[in-house]
Protein backbone atom coordinates (compact mmCIF):
# COMPACT_ATOMS: atom_id res chain seq x y z
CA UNK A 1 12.58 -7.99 12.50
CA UNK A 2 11.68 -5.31 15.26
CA UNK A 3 9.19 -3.88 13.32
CA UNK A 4 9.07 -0.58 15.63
CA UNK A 5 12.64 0.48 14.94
CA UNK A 6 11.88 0.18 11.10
CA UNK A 7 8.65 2.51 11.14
CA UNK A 8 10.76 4.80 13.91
CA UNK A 9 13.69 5.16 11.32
CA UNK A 10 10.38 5.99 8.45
CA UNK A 11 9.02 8.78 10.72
CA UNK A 12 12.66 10.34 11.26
CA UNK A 13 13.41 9.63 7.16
CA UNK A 14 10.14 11.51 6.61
CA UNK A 15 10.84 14.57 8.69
CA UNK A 16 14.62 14.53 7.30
CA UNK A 17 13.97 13.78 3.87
CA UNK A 18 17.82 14.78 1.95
CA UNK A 19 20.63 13.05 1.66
CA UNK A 20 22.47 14.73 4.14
CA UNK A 21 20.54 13.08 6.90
CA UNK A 22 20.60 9.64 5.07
CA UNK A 23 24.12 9.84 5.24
CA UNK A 24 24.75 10.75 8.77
CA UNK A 25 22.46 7.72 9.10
CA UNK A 26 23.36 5.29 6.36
CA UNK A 27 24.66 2.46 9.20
CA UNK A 28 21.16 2.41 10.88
CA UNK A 29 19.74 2.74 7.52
CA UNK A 30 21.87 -0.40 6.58
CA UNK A 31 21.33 -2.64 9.97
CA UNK A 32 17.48 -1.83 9.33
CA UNK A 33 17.79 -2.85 5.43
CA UNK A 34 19.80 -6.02 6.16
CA UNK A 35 17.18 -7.21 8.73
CA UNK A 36 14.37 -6.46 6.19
CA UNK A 37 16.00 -8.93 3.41
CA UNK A 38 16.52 -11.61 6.82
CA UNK A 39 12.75 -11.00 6.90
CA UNK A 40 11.97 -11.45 3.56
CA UNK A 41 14.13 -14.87 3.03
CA UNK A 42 11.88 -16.24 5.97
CA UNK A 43 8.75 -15.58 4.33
CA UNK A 44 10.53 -16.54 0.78
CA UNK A 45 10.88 -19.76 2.48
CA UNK A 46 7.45 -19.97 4.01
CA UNK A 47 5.77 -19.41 0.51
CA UNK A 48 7.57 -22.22 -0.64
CA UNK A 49 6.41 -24.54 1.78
CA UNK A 50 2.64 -22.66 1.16
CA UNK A 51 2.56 -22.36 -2.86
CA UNK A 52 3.89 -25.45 -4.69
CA UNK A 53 4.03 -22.96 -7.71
CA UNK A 54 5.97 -20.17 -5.68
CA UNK A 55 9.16 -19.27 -7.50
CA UNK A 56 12.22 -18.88 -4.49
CA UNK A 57 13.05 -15.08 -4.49
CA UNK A 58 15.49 -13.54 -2.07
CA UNK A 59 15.67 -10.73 -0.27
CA UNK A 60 18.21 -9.09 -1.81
CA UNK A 61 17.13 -9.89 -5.14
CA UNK A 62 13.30 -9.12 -4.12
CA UNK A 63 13.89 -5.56 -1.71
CA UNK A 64 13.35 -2.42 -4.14
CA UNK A 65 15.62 0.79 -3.47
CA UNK A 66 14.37 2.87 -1.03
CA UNK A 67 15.73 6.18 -3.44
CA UNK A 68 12.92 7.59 -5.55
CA UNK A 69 13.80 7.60 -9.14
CA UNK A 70 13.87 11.60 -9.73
CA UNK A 71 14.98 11.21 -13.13
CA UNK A 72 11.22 10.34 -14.24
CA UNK A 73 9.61 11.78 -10.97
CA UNK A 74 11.51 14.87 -10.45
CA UNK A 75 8.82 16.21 -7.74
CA UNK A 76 8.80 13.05 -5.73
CA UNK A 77 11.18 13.10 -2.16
CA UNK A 78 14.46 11.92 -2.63
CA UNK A 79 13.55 8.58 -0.64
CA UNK A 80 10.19 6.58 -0.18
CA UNK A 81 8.46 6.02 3.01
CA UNK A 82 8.59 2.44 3.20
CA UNK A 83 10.32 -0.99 2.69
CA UNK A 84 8.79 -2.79 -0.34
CA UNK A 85 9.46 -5.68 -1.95
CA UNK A 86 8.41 -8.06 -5.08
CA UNK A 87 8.42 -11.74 -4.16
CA UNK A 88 7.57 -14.87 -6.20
CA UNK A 89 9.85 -12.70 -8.67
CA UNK A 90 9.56 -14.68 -12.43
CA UNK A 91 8.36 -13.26 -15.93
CA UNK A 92 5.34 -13.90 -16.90
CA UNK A 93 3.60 -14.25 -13.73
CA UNK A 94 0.83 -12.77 -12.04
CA UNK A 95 3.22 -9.77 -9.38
CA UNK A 96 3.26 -10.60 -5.58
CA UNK A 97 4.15 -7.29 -3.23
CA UNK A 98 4.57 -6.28 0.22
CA UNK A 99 5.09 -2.89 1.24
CA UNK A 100 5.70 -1.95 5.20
CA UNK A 101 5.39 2.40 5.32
CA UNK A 102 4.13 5.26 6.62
CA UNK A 103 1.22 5.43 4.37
CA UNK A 104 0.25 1.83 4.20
CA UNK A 105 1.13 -2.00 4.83
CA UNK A 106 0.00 -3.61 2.77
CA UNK A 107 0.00 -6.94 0.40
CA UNK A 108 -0.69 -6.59 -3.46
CA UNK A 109 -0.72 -9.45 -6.59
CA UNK A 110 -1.48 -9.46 -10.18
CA UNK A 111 -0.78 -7.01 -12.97
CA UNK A 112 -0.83 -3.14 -12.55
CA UNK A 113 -1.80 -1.73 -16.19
CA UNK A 114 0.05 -4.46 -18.12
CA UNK A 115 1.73 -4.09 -21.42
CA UNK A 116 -0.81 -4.40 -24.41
CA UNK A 117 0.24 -7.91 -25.38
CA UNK A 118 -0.29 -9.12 -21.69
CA UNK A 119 -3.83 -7.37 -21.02
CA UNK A 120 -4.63 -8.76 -24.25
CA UNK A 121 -4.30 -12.29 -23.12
CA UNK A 122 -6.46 -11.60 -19.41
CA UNK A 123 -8.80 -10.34 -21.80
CA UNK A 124 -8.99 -13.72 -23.69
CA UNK A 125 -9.29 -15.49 -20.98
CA UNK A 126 -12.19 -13.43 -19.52
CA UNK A 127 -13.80 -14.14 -22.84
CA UNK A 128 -13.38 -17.92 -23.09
CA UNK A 129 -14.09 -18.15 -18.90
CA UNK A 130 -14.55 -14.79 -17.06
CA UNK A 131 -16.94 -17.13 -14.78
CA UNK A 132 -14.01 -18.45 -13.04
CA UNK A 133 -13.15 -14.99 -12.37
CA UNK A 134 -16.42 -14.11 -11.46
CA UNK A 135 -16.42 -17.02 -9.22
CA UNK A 136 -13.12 -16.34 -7.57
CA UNK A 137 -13.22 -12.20 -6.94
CA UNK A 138 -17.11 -12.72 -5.34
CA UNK A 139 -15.96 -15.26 -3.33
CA UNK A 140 -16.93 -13.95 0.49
CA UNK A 141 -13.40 -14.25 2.06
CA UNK A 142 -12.38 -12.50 -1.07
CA UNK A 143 -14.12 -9.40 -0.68
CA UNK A 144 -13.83 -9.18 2.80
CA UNK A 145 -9.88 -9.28 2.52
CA UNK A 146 -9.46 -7.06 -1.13
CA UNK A 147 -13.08 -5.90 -1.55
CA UNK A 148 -12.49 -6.62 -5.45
CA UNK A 149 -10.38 -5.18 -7.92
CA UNK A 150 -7.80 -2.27 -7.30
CA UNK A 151 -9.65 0.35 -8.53
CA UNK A 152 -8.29 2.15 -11.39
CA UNK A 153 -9.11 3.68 -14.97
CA UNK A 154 -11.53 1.62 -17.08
CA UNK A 155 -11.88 2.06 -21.06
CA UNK A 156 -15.65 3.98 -21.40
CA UNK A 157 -16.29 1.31 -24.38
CA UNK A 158 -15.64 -1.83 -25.02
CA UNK A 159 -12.34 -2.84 -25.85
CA UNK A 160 -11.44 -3.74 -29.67
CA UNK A 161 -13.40 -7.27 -30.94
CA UNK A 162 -14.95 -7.11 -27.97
CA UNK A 163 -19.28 -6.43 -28.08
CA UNK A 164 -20.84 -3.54 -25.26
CA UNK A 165 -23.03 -6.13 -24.73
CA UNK A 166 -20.66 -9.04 -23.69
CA UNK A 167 -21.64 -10.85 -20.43
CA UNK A 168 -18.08 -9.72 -18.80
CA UNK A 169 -18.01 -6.11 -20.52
CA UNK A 170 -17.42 -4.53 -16.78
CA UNK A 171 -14.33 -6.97 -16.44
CA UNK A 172 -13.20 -6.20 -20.12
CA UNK A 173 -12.78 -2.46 -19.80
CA UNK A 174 -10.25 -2.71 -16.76
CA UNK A 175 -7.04 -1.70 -17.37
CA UNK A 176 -5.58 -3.05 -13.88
CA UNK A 177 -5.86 -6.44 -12.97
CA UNK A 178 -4.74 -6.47 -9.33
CA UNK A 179 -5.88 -6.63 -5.69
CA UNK A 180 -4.59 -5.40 -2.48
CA UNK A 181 -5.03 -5.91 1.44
CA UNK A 182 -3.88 -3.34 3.60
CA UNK A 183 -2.74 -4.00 7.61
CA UNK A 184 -2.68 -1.53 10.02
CA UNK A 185 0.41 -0.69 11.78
CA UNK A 186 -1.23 -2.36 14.87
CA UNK A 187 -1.66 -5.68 13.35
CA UNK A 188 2.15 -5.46 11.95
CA UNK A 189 3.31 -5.33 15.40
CA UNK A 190 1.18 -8.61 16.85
CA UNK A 191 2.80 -12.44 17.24
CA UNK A 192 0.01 -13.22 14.65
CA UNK A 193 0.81 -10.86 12.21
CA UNK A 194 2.89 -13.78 10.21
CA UNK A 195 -0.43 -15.98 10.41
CA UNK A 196 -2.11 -12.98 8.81
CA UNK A 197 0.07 -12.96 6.15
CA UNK A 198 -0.31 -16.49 5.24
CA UNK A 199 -4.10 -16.17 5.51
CA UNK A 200 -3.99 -13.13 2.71
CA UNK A 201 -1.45 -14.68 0.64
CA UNK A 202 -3.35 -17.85 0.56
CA UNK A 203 -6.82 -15.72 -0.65
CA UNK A 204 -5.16 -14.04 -3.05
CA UNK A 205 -3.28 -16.96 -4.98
CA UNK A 206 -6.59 -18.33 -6.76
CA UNK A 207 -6.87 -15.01 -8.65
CA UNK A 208 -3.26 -14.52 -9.31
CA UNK A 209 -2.95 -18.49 -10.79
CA UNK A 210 -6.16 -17.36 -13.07
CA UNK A 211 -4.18 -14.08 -14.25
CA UNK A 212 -1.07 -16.57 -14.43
CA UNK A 213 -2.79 -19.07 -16.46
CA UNK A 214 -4.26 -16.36 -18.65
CA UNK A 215 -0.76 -15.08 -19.61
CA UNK A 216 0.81 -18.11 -20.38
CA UNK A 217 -1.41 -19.75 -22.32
């Protein structure tokens, strides 16, 4: 994957954001989207070999559309800055992402704002054994690669059957359940930069087998 040409094509997409310019471009656009899925099937089939849990996903089934939906997002541009992509792609299970954009790389897992019924369960399991949580998101290598949860809204109480004074209240009132690691462009561009990827994935899949188990159960 020649990494520069895909952030080269973002920058001009950005500048040129209609779909008059897509379509003057929608070969390079296509060569760039085709390489990204030839990507993505190498690192489907590096998981595997990784995660003994991983469920295969390929490209083409994992890449998301690159239009914005303008139907619920009317203000949005008509396309997104970036190539993203859901991986380990099976209901019920703790989300894997990678995005590669303008904005931000970056690598993402668990649930963002889940259904009631599903944030129900985490919370469950937080009540019966938040200390494996605990255990897992203060971990050192775990901070220093997602610095904790993605930080989002919290409930100001505690949630339903739940006390204010319950050990785990903090962990109770979170509505997202999900980390992220963010690359710079720099370290997208170095050799390594698939040994990086391993390195986060591996980090991250304690927390999204708790989340997993939590579900499931």
């Amino acid at each position: 994957m020649d990494f520069k040409e895909l952030f080269d094509f973002l920058e001009e997409l950005y500048a040129n954001n209609n779909r008059q310019w897509m379509d003057a471009n929608r070969k390079r656009y296509r060569s760039l989207r085709e390489d990204f899925i030839l990507w993505l099937d190498a690192l489907d089939h590096s998981f595997s070999q990784w995660d003994v849990d991983y469920c295969p996903t390929p490209g083409k089934r994992a890449i998301n559309r690159i239009n914005n939906n303008l139907m619920f997002h009317p203000n949005r541009p008509v396309y997104k800055d970036h190539f993203g992509a859901v991986l380990d792609k099976v209901p019920g299970r703790a989300d894997f992402y990678i995005e590669l954009g303008l904005e931000h790389c970056l690598m993402a897992g668990g649930f963002w704002r889940p259904d009631p019924r599903t944030l129900a369960s985490i919370r469950e399991a937080i009540d019966f054994n938040g200390e494996e949580l605990i255990a897992i998101l203060e971990r050192p290598s775990f901070q220093r690669n997602f610095g904790g949860l993605y930080h989002d809204e919290k409930l100001i109480q505690a949630p339903k059957g739940y006390s204010p004074d319950h050990p785990h209240i903090d962990l109770l009132r979170q509505k997202t359940f999900a980390v992220e690691h963010r690359f710079s462009r720099e370290e997208v561009f170095r050799d390594s930069f698939g040994e990086k990827i391993r390195a986060v994935y591996m980090e991250m899949l304690p927390f999204r087998r708790y989340l997993t188990k939590a579900v499931s159960v």
